[in-house]
N, C-alpha and C. Protein backbone atom coordinates (compact mmCIF):
# COMPACT_ATOMS: atom_id res chain seq x y z
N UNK A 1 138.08 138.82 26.16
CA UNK A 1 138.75 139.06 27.43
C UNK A 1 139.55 137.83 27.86
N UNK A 2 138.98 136.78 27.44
CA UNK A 2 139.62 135.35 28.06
C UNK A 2 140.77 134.81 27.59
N UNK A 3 141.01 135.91 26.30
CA UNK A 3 142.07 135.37 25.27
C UNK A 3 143.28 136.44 25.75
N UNK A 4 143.23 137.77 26.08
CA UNK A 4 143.69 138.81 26.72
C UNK A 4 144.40 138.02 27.95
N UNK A 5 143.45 137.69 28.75
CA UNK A 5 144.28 136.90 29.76
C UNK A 5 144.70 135.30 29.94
N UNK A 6 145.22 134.87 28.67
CA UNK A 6 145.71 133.69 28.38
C UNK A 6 145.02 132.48 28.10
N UNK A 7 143.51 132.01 27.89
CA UNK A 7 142.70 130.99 27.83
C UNK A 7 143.10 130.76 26.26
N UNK A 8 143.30 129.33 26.15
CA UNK A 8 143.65 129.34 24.91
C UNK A 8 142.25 129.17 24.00
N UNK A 9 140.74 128.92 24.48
CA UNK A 9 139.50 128.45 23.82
C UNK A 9 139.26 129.57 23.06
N UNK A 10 139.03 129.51 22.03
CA UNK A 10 138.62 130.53 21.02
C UNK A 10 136.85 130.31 20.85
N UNK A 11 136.28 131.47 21.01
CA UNK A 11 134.98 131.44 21.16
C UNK A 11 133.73 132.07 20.00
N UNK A 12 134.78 132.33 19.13
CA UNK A 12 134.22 132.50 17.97
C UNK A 12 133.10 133.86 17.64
N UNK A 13 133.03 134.61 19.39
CA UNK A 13 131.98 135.99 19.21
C UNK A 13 132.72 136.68 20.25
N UNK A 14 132.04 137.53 20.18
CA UNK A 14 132.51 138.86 20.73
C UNK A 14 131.09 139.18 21.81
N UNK A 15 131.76 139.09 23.07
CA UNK A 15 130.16 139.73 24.13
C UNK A 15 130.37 141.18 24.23
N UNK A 16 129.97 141.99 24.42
CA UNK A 16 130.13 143.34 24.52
C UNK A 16 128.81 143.65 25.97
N UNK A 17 129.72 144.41 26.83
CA UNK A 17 129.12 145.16 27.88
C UNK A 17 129.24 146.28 27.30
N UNK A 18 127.79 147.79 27.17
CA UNK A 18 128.20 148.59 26.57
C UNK A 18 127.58 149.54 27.30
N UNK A 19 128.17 150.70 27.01
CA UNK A 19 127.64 151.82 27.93
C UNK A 19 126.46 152.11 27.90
N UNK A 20 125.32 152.37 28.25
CA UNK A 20 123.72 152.79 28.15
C UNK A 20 123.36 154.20 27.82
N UNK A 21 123.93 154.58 27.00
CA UNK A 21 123.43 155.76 26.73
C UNK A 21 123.15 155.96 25.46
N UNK A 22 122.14 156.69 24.54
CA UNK A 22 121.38 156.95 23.72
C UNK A 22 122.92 157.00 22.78
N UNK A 23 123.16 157.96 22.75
CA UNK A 23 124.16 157.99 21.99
C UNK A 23 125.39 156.88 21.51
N UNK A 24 125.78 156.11 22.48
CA UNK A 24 126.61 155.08 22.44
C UNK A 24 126.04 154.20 21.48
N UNK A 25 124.34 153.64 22.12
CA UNK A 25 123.97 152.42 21.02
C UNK A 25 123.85 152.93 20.24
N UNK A 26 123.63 154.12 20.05
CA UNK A 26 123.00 154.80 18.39
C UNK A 26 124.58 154.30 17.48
N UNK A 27 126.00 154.31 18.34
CA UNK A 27 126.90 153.93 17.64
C UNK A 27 126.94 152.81 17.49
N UNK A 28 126.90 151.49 18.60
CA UNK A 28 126.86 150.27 18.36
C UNK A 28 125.78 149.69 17.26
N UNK A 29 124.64 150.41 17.12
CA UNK A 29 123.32 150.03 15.93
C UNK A 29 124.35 150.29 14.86
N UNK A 30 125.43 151.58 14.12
CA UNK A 30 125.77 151.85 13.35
C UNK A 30 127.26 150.64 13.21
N UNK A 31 127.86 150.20 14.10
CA UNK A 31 128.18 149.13 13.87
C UNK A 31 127.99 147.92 13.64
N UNK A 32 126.92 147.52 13.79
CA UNK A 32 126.35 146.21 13.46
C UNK A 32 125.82 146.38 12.32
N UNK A 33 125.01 147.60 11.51
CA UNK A 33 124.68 147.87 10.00
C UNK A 33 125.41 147.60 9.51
N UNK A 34 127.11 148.02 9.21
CA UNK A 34 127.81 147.81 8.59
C UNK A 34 128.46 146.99 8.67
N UNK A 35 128.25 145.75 9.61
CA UNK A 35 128.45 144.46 9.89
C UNK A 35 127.90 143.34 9.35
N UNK A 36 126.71 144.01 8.66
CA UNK A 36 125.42 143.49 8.27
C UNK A 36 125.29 141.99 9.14
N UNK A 37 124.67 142.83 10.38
CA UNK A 37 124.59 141.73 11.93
C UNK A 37 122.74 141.76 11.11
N UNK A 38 122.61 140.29 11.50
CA UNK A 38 121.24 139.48 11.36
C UNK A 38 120.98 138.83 12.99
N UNK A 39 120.04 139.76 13.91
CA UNK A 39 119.42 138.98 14.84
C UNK A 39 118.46 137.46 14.87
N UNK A 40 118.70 136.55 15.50
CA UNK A 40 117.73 135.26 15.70
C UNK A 40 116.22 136.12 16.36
N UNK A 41 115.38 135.65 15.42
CA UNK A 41 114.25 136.09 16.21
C UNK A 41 113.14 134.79 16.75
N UNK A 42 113.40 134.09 17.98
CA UNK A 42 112.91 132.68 17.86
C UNK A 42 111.34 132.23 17.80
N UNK A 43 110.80 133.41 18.21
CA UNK A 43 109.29 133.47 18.05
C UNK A 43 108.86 133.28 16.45
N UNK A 44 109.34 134.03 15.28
CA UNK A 44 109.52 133.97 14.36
C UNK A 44 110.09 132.61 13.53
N UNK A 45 111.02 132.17 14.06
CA UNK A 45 112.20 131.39 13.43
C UNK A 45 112.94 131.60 12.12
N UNK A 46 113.41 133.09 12.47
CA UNK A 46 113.57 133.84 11.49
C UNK A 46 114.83 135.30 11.88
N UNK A 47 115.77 135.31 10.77
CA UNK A 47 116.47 135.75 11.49
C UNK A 47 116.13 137.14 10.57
N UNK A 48 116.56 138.30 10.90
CA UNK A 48 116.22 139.81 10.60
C UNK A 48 117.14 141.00 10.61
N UNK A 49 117.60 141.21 9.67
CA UNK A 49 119.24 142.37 10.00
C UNK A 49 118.97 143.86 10.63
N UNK A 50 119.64 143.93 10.88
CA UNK A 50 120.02 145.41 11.91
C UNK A 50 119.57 146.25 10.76
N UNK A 51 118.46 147.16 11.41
CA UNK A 51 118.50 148.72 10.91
C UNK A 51 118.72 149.46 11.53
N UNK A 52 119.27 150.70 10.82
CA UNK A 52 120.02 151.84 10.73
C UNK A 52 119.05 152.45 12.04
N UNK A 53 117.62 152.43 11.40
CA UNK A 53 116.52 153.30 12.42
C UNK A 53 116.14 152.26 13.83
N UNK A 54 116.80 151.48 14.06
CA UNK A 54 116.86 150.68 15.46
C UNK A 54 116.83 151.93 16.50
N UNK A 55 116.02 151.26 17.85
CA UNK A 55 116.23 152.24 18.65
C UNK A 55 116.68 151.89 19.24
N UNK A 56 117.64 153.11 20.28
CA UNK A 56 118.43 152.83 21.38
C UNK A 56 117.78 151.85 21.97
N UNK A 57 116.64 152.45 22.85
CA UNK A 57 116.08 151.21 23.71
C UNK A 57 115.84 150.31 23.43
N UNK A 58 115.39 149.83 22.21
CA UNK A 58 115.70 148.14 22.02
C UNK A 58 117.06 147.75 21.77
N UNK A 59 117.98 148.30 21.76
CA UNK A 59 119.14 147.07 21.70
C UNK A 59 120.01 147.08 22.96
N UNK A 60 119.20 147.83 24.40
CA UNK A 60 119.33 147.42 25.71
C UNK A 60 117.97 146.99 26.36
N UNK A 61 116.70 146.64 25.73
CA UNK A 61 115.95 146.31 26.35
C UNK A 61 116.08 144.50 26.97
N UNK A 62 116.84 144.00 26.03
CA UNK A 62 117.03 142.86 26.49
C UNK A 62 118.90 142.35 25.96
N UNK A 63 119.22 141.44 26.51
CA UNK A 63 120.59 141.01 25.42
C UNK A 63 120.11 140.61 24.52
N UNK A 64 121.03 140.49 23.50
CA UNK A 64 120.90 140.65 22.23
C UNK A 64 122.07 139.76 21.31
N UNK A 65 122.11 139.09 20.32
CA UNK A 65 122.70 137.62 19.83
C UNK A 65 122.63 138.15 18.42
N UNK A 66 123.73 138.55 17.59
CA UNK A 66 124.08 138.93 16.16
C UNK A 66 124.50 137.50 15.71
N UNK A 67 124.55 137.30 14.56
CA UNK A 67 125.60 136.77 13.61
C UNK A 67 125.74 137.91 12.38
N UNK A 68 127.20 137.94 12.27
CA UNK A 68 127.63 139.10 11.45
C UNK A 68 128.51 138.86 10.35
N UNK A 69 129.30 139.79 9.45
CA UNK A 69 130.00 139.22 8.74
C UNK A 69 131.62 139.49 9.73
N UNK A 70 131.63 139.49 10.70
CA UNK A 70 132.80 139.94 11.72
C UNK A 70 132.19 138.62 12.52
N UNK A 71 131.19 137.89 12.47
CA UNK A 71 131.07 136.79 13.47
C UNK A 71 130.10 137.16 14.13
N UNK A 72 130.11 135.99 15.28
CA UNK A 72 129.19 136.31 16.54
C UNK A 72 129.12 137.70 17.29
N UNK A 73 128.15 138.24 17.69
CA UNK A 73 128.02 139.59 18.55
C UNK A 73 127.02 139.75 19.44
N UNK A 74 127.31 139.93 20.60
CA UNK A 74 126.42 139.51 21.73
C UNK A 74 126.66 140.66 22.53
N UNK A 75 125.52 141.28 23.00
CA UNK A 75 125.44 143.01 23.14
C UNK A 75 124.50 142.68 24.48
N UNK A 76 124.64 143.57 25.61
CA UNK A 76 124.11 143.47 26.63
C UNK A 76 124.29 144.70 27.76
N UNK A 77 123.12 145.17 28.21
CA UNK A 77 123.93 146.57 29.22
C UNK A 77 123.74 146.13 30.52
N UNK A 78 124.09 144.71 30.70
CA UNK A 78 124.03 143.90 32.10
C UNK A 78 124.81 142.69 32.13
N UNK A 79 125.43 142.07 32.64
CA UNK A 79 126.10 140.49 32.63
C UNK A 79 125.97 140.19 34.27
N UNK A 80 125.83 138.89 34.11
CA UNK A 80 125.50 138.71 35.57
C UNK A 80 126.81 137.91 36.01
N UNK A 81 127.50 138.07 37.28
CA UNK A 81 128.81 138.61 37.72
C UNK A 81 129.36 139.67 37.43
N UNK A 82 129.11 140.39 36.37
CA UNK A 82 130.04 141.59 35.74
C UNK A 82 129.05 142.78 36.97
N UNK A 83 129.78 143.78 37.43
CA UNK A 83 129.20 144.80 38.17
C UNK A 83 128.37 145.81 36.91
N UNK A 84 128.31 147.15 37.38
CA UNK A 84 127.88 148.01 36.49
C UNK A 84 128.64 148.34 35.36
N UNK A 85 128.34 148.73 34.09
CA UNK A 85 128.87 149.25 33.15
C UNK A 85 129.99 150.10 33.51
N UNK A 86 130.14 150.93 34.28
CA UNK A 86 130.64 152.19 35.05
C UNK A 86 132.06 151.22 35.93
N UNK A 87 131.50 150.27 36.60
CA UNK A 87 132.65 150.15 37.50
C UNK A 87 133.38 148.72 36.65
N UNK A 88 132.47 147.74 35.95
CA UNK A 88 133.37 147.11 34.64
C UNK A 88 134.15 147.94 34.04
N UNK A 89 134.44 149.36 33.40
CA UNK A 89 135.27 149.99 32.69
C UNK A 89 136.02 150.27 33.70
N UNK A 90 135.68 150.75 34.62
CA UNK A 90 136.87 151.73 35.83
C UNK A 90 137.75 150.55 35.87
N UNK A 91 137.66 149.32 36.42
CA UNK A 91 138.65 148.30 36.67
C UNK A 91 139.20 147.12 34.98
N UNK A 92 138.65 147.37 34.24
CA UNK A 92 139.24 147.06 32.69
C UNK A 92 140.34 147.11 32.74
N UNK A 93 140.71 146.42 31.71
CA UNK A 93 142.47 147.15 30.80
C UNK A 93 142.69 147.06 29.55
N UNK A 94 143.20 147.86 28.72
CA UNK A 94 143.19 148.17 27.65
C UNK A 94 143.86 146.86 27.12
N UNK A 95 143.69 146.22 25.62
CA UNK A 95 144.52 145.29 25.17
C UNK A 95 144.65 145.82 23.51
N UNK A 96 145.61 145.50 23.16
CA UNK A 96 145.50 145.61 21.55
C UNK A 96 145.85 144.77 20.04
N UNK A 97 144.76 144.62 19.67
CA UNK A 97 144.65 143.44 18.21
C UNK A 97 144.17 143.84 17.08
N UNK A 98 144.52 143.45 16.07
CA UNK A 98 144.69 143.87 14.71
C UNK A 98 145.16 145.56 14.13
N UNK A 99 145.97 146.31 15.31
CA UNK A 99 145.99 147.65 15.02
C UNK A 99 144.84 148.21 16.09
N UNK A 100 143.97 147.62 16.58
CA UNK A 100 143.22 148.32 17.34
C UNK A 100 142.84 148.19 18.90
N UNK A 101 142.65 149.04 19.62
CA UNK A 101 142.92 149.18 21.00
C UNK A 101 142.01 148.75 20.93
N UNK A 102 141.48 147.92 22.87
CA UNK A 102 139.93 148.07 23.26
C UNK A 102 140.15 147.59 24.52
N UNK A 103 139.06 148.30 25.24
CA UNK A 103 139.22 147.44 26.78
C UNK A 103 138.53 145.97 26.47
N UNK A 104 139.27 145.33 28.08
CA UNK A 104 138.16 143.79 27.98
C UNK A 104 138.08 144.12 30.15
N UNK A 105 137.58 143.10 30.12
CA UNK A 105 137.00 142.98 31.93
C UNK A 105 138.49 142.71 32.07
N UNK A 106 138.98 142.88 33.67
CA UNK A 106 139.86 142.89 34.32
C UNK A 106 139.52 140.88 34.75
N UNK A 107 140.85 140.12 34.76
CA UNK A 107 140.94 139.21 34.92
C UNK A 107 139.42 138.22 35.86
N UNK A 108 139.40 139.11 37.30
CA UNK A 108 139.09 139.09 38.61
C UNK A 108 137.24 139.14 38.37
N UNK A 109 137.35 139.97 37.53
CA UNK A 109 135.33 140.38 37.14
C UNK A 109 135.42 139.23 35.79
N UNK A 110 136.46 138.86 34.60
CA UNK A 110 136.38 137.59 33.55
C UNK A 110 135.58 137.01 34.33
N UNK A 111 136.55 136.12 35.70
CA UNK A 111 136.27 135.01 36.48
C UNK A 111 134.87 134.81 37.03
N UNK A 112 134.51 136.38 37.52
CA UNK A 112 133.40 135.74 38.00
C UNK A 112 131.82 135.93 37.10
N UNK A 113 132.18 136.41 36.00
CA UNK A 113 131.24 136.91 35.03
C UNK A 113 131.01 135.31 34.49
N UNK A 114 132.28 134.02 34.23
CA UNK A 114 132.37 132.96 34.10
C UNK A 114 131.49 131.91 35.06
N UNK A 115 131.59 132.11 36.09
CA UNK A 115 131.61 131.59 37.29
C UNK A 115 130.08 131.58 37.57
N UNK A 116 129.14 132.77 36.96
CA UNK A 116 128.41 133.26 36.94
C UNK A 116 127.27 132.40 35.98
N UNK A 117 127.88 132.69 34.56
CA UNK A 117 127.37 131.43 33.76
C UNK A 117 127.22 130.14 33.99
N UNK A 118 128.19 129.60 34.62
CA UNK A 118 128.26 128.24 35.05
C UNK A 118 128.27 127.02 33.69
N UNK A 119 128.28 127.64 32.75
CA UNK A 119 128.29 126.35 31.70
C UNK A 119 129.79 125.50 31.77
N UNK A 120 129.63 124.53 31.31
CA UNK A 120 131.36 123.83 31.88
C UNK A 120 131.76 124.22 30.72
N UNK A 121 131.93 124.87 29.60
CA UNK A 121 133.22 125.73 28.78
C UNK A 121 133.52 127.04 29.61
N UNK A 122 132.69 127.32 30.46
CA UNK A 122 132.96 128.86 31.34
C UNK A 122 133.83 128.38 32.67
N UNK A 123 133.44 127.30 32.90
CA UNK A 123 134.07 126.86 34.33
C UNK A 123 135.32 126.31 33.96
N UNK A 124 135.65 125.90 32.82
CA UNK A 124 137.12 125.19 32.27
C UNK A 124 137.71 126.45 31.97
N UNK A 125 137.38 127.48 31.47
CA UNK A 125 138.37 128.76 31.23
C UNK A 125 138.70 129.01 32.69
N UNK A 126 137.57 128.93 33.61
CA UNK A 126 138.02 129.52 35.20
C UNK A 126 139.01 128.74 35.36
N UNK A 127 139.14 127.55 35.28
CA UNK A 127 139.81 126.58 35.67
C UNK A 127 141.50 126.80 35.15
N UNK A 128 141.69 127.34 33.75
CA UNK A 128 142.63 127.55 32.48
C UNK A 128 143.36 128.58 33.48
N UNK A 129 142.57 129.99 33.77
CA UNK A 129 143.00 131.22 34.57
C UNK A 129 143.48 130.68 35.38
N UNK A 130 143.19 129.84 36.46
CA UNK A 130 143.51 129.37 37.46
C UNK A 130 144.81 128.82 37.63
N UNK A 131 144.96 128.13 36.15
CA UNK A 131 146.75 127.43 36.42
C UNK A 131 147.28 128.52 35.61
N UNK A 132 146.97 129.38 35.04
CA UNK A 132 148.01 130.33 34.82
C UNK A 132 148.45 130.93 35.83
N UNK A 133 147.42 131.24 36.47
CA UNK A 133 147.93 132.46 37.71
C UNK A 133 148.93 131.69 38.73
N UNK A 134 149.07 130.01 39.00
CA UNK A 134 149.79 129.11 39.73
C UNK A 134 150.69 128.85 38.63
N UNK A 135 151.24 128.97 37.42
CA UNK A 135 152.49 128.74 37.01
C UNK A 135 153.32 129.99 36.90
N UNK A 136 152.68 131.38 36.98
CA UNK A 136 153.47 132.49 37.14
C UNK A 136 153.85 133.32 38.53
């Protein structure tokens, strides 16, 4: 989303807010199989790849941290600044890369989903948005 609206930091994963419904993760599980996404399991210290027979409810019972052969993937049916799943999509906008469409957060929910985190690479993108929106 941060790259959509001009931040030049490249972040190397992909966060995904995703819809909560049985059916949806049953698709996102089928994307990360064929991603061959390996979860950190830190209790373990051991990391463990995505199966096919994953259940919905565990891959919204908590967020969730891939490394994949597509990269980082970070799956969550909550972000704190981001509103609901429902009203994050209603205010979205579509962007499109490599041939393929996808929504990202609307500038206004980026900011405070950032703002939210508070790490200073999140507060320097706020900061990045900030003189874009004052040089245009």
């Amino acid at each position: 989303a941060a790259l959509a609206h001009g931040v030049q930091r490249v972040t190397r994963d992909f966060d995904l807010l995703i819809e909560p419904t049985k059916a949806n993760c049953r698709r996102a599980i089928g994307g990360l199989v064929a991603l061959r996404a390996e979860e950190y399991l830190p209790q373990s210290s051991k990391w463990t790849r995505v199966s096919e027979e994953a259940s919905p409810h565990w891959l919204l019972s908590q967020p969730r941290f891939f490394d994949s052969d597509a990269g980082g993937v970070d799956i969550c049916n909550a972000m704190e600044g981001v509103p609901t799943w429902r009203e994050a999509r209603a205010g979205s906008i579509e962007v499109s890369a490599a041939g393929q469409a996808f929504r990202v957060l609307d500038k206004d929910t980026l900011i405070r989903s950032k703002l939210a985190a508070g790490r200073p690479k999140d507060l320097g993108d706020v900061t990045e948005l900030n003189e874009l929106d004052a040089a245009t």
